[in-house]
PDB file of N, CA and C in Angstrom:
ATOM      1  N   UNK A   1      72.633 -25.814  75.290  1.00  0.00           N
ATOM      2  CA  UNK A   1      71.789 -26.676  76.122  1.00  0.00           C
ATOM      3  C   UNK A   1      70.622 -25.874  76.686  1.00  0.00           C
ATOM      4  N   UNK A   2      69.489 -26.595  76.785  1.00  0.00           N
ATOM      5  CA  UNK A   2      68.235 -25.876  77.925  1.00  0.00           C
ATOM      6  C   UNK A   2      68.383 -25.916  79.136  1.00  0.00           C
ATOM      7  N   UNK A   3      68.540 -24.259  79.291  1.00  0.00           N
ATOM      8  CA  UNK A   3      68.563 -24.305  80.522  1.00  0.00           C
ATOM      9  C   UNK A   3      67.058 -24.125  81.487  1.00  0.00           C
ATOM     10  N   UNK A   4      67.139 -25.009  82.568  1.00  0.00           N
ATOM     11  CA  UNK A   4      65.801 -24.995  82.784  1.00  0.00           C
ATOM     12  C   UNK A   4      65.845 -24.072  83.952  1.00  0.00           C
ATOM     13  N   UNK A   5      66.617 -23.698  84.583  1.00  0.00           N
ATOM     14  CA  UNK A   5      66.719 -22.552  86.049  1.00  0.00           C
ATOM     15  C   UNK A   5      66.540 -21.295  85.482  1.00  0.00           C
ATOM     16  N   UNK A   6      67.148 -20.884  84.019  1.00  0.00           N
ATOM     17  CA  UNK A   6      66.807 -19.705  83.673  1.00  0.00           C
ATOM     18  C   UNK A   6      65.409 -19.652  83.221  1.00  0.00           C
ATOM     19  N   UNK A   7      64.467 -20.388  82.472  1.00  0.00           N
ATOM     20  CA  UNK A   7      63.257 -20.534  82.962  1.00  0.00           C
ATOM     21  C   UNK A   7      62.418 -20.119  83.501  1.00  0.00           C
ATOM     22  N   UNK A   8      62.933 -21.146  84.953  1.00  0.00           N
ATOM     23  CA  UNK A   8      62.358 -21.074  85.726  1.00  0.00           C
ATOM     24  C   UNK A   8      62.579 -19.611  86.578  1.00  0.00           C
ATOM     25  N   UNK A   9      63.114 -18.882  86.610  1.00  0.00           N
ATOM     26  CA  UNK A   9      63.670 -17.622  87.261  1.00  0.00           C
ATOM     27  C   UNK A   9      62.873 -16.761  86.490  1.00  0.00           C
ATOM     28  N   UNK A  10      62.626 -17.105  84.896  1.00  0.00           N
ATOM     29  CA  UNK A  10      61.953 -15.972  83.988  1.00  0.00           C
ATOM     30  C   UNK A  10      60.314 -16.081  84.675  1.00  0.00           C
ATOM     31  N   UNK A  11      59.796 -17.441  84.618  1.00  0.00           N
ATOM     32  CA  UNK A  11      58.500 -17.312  85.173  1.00  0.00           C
ATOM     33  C   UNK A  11      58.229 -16.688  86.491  1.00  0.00           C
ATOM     34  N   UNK A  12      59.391 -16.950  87.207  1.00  0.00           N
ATOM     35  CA  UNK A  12      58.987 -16.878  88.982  1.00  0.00           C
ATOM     36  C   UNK A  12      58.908 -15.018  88.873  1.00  0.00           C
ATOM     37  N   UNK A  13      59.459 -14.441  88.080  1.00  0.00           N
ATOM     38  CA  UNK A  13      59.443 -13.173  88.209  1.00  0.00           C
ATOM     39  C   UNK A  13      58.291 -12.362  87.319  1.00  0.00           C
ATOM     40  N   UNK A  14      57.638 -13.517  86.278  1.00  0.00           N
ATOM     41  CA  UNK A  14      56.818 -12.773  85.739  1.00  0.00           C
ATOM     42  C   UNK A  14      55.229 -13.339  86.593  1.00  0.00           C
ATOM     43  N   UNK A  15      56.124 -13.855  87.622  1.00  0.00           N
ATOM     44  CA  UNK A  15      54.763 -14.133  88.554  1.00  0.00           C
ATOM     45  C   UNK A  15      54.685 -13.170  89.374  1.00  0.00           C
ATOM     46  N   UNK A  16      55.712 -12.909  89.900  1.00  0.00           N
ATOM     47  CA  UNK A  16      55.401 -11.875  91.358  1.00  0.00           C
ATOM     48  C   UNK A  16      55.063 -10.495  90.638  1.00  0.00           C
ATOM     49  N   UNK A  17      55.669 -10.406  89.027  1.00  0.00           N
ATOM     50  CA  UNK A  17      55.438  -8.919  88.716  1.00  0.00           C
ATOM     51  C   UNK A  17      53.563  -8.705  88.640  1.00  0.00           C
ATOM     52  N   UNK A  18      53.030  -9.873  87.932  1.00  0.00           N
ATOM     53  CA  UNK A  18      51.579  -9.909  87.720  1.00  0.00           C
ATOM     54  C   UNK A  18      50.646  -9.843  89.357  1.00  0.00           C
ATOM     55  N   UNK A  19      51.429 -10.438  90.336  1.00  0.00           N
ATOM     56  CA  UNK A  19      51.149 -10.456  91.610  1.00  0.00           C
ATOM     57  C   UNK A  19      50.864  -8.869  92.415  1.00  0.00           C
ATOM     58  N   UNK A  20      52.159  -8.577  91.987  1.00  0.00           N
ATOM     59  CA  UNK A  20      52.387  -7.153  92.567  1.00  0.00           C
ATOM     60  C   UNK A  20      51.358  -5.990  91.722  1.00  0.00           C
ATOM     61  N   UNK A  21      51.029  -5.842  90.491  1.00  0.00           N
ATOM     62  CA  UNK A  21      50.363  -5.466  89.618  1.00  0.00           C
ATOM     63  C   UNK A  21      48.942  -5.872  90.075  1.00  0.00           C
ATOM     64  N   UNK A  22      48.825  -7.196  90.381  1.00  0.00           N
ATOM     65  CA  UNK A  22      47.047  -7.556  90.776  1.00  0.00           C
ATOM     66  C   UNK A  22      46.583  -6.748  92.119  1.00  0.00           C
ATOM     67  N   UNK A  23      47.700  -6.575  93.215  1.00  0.00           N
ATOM     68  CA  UNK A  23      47.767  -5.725  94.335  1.00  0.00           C
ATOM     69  C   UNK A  23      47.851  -3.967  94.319  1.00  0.00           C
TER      70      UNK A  23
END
C-alpha cells in the first residue's frame, strides 16, 4: 500500500535539510 506519512516525513526533512543548508 502507499504510504502517504512516509512521504510526507521524506519531504518534511528534505525541507528543513535545504532550509538549514540555505542558512
Amino acid at each position: 500500500m502507499f504510504q502517504l506519512k512516509q512521504v510526507f516525513l521524506f519531504i518534511l526533512i528534505v525541507f528543513m535539510i535545504k532550509l538549514t543548508i540555505a542558512v
